[in-house]
Protein backbone atom coordinates (compact mmCIF):
# COMPACT_ATOMS: atom_id res chain seq x y z
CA UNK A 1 1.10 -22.10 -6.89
CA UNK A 2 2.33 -18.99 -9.18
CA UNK A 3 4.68 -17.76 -7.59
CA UNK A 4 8.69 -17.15 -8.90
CA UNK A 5 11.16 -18.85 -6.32
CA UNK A 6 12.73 -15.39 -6.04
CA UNK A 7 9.68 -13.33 -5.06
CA UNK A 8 8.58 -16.15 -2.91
CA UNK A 9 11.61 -15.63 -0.99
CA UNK A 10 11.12 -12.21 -1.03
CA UNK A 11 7.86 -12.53 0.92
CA UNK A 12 9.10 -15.74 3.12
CA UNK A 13 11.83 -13.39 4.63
CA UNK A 14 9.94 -10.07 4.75
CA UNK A 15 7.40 -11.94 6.88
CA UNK A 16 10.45 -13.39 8.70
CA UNK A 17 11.85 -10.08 9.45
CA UNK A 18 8.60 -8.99 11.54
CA UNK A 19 8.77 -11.60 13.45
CA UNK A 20 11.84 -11.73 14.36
CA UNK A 21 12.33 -7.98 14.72
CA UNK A 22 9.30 -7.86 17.27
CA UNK A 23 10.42 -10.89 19.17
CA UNK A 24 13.45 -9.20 19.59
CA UNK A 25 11.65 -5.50 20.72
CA UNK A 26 10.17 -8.21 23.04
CA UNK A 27 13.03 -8.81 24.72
CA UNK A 28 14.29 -5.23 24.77
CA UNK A 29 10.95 -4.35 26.88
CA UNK A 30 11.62 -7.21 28.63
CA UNK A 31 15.11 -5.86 29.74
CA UNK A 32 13.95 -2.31 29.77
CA UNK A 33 16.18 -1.48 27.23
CA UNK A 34 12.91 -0.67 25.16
CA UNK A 35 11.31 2.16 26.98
CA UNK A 36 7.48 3.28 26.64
CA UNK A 37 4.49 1.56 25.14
CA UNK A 38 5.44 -0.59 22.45
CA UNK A 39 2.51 -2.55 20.25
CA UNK A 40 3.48 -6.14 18.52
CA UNK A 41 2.69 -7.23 15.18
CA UNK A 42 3.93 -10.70 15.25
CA UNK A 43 1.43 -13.40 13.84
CA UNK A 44 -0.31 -10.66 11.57
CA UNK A 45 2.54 -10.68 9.21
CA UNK A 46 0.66 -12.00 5.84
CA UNK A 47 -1.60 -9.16 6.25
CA UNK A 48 1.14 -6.01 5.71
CA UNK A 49 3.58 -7.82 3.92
CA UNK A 50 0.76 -9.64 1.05
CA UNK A 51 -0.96 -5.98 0.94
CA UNK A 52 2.30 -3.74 0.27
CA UNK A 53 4.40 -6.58 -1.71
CA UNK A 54 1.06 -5.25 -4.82
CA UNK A 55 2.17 -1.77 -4.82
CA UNK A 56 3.87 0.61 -6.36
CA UNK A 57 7.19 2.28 -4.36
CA UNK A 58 5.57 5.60 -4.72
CA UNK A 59 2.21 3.82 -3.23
CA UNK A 60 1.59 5.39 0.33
CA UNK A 61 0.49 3.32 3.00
CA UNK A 62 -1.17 4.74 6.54
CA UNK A 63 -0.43 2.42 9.67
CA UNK A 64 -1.97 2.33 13.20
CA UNK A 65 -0.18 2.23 16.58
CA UNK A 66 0.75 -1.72 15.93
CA UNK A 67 3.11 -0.27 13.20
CA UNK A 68 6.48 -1.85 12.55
CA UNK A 69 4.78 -5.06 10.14
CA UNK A 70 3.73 -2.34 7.93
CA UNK A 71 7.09 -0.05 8.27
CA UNK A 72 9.35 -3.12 7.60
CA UNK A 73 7.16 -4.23 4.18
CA UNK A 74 7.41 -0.94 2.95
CA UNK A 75 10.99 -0.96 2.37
CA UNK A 76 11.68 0.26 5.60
CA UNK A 77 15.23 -0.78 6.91
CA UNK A 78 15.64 -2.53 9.89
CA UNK A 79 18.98 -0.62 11.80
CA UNK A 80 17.00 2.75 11.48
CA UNK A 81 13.25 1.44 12.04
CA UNK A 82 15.57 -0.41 15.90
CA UNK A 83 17.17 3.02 16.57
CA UNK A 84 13.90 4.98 15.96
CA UNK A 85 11.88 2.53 18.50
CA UNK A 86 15.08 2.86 21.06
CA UNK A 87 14.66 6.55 20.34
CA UNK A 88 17.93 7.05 18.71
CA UNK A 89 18.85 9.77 16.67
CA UNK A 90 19.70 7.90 13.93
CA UNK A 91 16.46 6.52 14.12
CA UNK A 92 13.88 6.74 11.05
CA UNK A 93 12.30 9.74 12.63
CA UNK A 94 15.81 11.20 14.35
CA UNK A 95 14.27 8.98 17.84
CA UNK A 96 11.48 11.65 18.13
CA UNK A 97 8.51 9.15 17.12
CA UNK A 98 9.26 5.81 18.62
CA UNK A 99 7.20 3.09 18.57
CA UNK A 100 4.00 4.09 18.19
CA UNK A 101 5.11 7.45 15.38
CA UNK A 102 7.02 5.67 12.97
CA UNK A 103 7.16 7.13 9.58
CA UNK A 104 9.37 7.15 6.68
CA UNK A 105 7.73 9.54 4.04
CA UNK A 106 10.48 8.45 1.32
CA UNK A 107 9.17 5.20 1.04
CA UNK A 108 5.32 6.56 1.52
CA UNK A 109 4.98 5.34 4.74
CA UNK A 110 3.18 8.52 6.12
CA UNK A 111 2.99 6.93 9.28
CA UNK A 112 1.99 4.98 12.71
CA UNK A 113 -0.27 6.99 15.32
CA UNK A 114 -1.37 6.17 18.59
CA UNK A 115 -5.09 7.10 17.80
CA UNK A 116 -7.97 4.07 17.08
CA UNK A 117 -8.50 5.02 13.60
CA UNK A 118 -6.34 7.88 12.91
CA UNK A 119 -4.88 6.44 9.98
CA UNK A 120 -8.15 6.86 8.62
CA UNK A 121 -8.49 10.56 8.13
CA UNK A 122 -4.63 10.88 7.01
CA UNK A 123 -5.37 7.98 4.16
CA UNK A 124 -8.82 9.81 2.83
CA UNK A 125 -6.39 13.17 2.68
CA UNK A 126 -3.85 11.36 0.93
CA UNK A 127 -6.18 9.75 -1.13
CA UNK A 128 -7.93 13.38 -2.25
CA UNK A 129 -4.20 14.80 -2.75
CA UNK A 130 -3.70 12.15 -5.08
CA UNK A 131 -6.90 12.98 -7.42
CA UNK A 132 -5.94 16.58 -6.82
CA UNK A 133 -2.62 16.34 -8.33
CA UNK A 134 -3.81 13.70 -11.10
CA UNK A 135 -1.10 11.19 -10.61
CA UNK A 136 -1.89 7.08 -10.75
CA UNK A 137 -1.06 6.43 -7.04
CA UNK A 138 -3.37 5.00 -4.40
CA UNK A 139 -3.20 4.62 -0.71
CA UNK A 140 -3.45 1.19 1.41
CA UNK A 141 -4.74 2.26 5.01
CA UNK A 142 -4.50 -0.22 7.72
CA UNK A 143 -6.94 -0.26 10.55
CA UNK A 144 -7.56 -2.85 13.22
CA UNK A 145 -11.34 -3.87 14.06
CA UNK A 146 -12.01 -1.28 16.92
CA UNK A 147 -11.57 1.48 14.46
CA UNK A 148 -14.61 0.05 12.66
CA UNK A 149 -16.20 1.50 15.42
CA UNK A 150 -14.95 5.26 15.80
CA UNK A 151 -16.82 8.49 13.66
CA UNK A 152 -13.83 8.77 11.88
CA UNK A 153 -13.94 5.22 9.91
CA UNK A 154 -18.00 6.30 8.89
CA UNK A 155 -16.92 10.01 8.13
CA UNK A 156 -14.00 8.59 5.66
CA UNK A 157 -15.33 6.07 3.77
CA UNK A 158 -18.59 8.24 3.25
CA UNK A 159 -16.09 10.75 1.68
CA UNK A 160 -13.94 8.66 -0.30
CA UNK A 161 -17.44 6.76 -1.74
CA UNK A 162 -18.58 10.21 -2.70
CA UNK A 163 -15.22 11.53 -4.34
CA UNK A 164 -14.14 8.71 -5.79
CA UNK A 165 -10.85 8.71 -3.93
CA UNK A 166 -7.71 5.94 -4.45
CA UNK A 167 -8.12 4.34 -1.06
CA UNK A 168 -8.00 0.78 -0.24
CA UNK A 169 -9.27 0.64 3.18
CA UNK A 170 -8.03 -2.72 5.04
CA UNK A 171 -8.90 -3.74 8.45
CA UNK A 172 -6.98 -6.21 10.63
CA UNK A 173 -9.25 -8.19 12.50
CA UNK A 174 -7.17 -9.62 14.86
CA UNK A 175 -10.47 -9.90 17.22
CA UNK A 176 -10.03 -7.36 19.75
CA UNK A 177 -9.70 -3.95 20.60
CA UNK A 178 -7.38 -3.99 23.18
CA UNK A 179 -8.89 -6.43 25.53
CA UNK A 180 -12.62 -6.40 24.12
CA UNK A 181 -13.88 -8.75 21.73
CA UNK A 182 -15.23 -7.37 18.12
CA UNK A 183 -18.39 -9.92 19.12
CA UNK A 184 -18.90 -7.98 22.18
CA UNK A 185 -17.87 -3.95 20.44
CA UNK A 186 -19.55 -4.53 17.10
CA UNK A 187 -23.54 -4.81 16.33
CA UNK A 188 -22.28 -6.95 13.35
CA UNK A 189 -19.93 -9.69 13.45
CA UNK A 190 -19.48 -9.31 9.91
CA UNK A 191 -17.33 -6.43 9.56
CA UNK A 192 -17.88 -6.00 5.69
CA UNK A 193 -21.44 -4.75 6.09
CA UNK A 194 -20.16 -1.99 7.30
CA UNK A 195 -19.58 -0.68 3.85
CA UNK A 196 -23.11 -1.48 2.74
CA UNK A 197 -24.09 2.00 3.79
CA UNK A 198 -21.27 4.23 1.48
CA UNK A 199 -21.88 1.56 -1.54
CA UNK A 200 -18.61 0.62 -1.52
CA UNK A 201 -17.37 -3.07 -2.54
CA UNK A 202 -16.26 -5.36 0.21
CA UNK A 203 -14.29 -8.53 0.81
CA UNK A 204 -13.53 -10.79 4.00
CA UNK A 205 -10.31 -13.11 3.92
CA UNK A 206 -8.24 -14.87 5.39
CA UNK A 207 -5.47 -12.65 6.75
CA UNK A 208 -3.29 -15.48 7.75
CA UNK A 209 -2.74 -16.29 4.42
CA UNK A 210 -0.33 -14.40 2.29
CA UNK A 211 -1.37 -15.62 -1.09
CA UNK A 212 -5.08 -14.58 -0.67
CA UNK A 213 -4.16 -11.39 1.08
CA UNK A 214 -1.66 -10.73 -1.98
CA UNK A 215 -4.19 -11.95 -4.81
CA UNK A 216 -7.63 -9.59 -3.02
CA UNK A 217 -5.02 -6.65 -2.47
CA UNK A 218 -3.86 -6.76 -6.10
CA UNK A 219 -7.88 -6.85 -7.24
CA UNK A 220 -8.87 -3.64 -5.15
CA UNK A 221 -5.25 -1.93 -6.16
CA UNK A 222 -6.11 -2.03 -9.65
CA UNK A 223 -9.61 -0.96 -9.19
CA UNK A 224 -8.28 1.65 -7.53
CA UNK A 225 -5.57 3.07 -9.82
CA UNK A 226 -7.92 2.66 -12.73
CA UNK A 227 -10.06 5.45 -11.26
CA UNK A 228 -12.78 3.46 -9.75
CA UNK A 229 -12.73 4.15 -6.50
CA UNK A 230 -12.18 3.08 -2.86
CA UNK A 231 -12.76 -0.85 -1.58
CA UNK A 232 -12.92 -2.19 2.21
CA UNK A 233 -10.95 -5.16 3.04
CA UNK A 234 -11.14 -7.08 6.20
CA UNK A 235 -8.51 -9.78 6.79
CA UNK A 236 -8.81 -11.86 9.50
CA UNK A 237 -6.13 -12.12 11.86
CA UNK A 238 -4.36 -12.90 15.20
CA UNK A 239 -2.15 -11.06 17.46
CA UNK A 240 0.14 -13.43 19.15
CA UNK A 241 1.27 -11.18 21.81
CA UNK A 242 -0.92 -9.35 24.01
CA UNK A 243 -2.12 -5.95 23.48
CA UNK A 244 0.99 -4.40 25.01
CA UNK A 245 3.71 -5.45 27.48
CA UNK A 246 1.31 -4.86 30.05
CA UNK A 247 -1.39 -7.30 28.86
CA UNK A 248 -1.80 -10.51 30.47
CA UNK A 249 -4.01 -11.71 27.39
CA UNK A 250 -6.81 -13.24 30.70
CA UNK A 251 -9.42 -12.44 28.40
CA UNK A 252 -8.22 -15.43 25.79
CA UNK A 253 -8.01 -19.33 25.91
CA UNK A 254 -5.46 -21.67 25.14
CA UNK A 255 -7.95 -23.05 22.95
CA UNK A 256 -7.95 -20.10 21.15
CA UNK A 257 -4.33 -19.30 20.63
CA UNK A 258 -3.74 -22.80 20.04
CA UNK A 259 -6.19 -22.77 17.36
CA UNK A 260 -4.41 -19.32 16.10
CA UNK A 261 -0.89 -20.32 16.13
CA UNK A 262 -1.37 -23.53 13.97
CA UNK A 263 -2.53 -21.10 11.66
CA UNK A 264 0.99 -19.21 11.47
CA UNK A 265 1.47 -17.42 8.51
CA UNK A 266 4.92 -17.80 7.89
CA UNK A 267 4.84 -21.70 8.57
CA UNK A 268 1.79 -22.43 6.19
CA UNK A 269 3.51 -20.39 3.64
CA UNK A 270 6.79 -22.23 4.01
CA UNK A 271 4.66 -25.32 4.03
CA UNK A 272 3.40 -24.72 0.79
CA UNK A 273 6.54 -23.41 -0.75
CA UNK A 274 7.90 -26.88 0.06
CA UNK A 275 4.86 -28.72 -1.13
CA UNK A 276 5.34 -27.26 -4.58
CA UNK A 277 8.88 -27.56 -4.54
CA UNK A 278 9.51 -24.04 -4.72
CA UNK A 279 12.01 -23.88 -1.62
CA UNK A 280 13.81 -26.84 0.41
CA UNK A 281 13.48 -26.85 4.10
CA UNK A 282 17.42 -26.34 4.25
CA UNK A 283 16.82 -22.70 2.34
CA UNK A 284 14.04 -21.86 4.56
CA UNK A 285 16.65 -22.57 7.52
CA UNK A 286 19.20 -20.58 6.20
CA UNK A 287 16.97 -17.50 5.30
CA UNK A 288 15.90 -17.42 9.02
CA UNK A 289 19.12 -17.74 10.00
CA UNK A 290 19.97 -14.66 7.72
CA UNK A 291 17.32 -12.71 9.22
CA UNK A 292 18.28 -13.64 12.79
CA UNK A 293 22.12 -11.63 11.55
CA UNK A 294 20.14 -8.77 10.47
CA UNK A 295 18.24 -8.39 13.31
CA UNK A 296 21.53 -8.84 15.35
CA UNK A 297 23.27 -6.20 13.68
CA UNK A 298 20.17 -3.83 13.65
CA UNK A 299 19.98 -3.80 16.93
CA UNK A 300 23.79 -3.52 17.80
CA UNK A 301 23.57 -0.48 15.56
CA UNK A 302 20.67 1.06 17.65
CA UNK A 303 21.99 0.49 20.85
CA UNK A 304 25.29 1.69 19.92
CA UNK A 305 23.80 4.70 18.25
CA UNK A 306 23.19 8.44 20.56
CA UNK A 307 20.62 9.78 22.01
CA UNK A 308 19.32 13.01 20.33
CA UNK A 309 20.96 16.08 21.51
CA UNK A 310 18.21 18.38 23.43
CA UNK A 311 18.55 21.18 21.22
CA UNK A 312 16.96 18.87 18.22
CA UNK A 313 13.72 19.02 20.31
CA UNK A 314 13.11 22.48 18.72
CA UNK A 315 13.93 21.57 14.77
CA UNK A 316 11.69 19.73 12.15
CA UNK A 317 8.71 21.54 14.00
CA UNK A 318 5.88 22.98 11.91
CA UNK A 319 5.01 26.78 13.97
């Protein structure tokens, strides 16, 4: 394995930090101290954390409404990214966004949206800005599988194809929209075809592991930033928790999730990292054990933190 002991910690605990951090949104729904619709990321973590650990800081990514993997491995910090889902004012987003509208445009996070797909029209703009303005930056857009399906995915990649744009376009096939199986929503199971029709290069992986995600990621960046053009990526995935609070996950076997969860990201990569000597199982204890304080204290701060006043519902509006 290639990989420094110091970035391999790095990506250990960043993956360590989603989970934990929606484990413990979990329980805040749970308790109704989370309010609203809330979308978990936990098992998916090798996906936004091997993408964004290959780019630059002025990089921009676009997210989708299962957004706080990809807010947390873009340098986004854990107190604010709590407060903001609480709907704090000293949240990321002053508690206006929430859980499915978090954004942090200083670290080029330009955002989570509760639309199938909308991240794909805001990464094709971005991605045109950039060649506008000349600079070497590139977007990573994530998208799950349904999106695959909606105007706007054919629409985007048709104009990034055509302009040449910076765009790496990733879908997270976690294998359903919602409740509805990409077998059953898709007229091909292979999801990479899909770019057969804008000429655009594709790759399928496995999005459970964070070495392959990082090593196809860093491919397609570079081909990117060296003025070639967009790629599509499809990593293949799992959601461990259901599609929101209210989802009883019927529609899934044990089988399945079995099958899934031996599969878990963070425990194959510790695996390995032990395998090769890289990390002791005693350091991997301890860095989850750090995490577990930071989550603590992140959400102490956001629970402890005010509401917005009402008069802030009328600033940072555009008319």
């Amino acid at each position: 394995m290639e990989i420094k002991k110091e970035e391999a910690v790095f990506l250990l605990k960043k993956m360590m930090q989603i989970r934990q951090f929606e484990d413990k949104i979990w329980e805040l729904l749970s308790k109704n101290i989370a309010q609203g619709g809330s979308h978990l990321y936990a098992g998916e973590e090798a996906v936004a954390v091997g993408a964004i650990s290959v780019l630059n800081p002025d990089d921009y990514i676009t997210s989708t409404h299962r957004g706080h993997g990809h807010a947390i491995a873009k340098a986004g910090k854990l107190p604010e990214l709590m407060a903001e889902i609480l709907g704090k004012a000293t949240g990321v987003c002053k508690g206006k966004g929430g859980s499915l509208h978090l954004a942090d445009l200083s670290q080029g996070n330009l955002g989570a949206n509760g639309v199938v797909g909308g991240s794909l029209g805001i990464a094709t703009g971005a991605g045109l800005s950039i060649k506008l303005r000349g600079t070497k930056q590139l977007v990573v857009c994530f998208f799950g599988d349904g999106a695959t399906n909606q105007g706007i995915f054919h629409e985007s990649l048709n104009m990034a194809a055509k302009w040449s744009l910076p765009v790496v376009y990733l879908c997270e096939n976690n294998l359903y929209g919602m409740s509805v199986s990409v077998k059953r929503a898709s007229a091909v199971e292979d999801l990479t075809k899909k770019a057969l029709a804008y000429d655009m290069p594709s790759e399928n992986i496995d999005g459970m592991d964070i070495l392959a995600v990082r090593k196809t990621v860093r491919k397609w960046v570079d081909f990117a930033r060296d003025g070639k053009g967009p790629s599509f990526i499809v990593c293949d995935s799992y959601r461990y928790y259901g599609h929101s609070r209210s989802d009883a996950k019927v529609y899934r076997t044990r089988e399945e999730e079995k099958f899934w969860k031996g599969r878990d990201p963070i425990i194959l990569f510790g695996k390995k990292l032990i395998e090769e000597n890289i990390l002791q199982e005693e350091e991997i204890k301890g860095l989850e054990s750090e995490v577990f304080d930071e989550i603590e204290q992140a959400t102490k701060f956001a629970m402890e933190s005010p509401l917005p006043k009402p008069e802030a519902l009328y600033e940072d509006l555009y008319v």
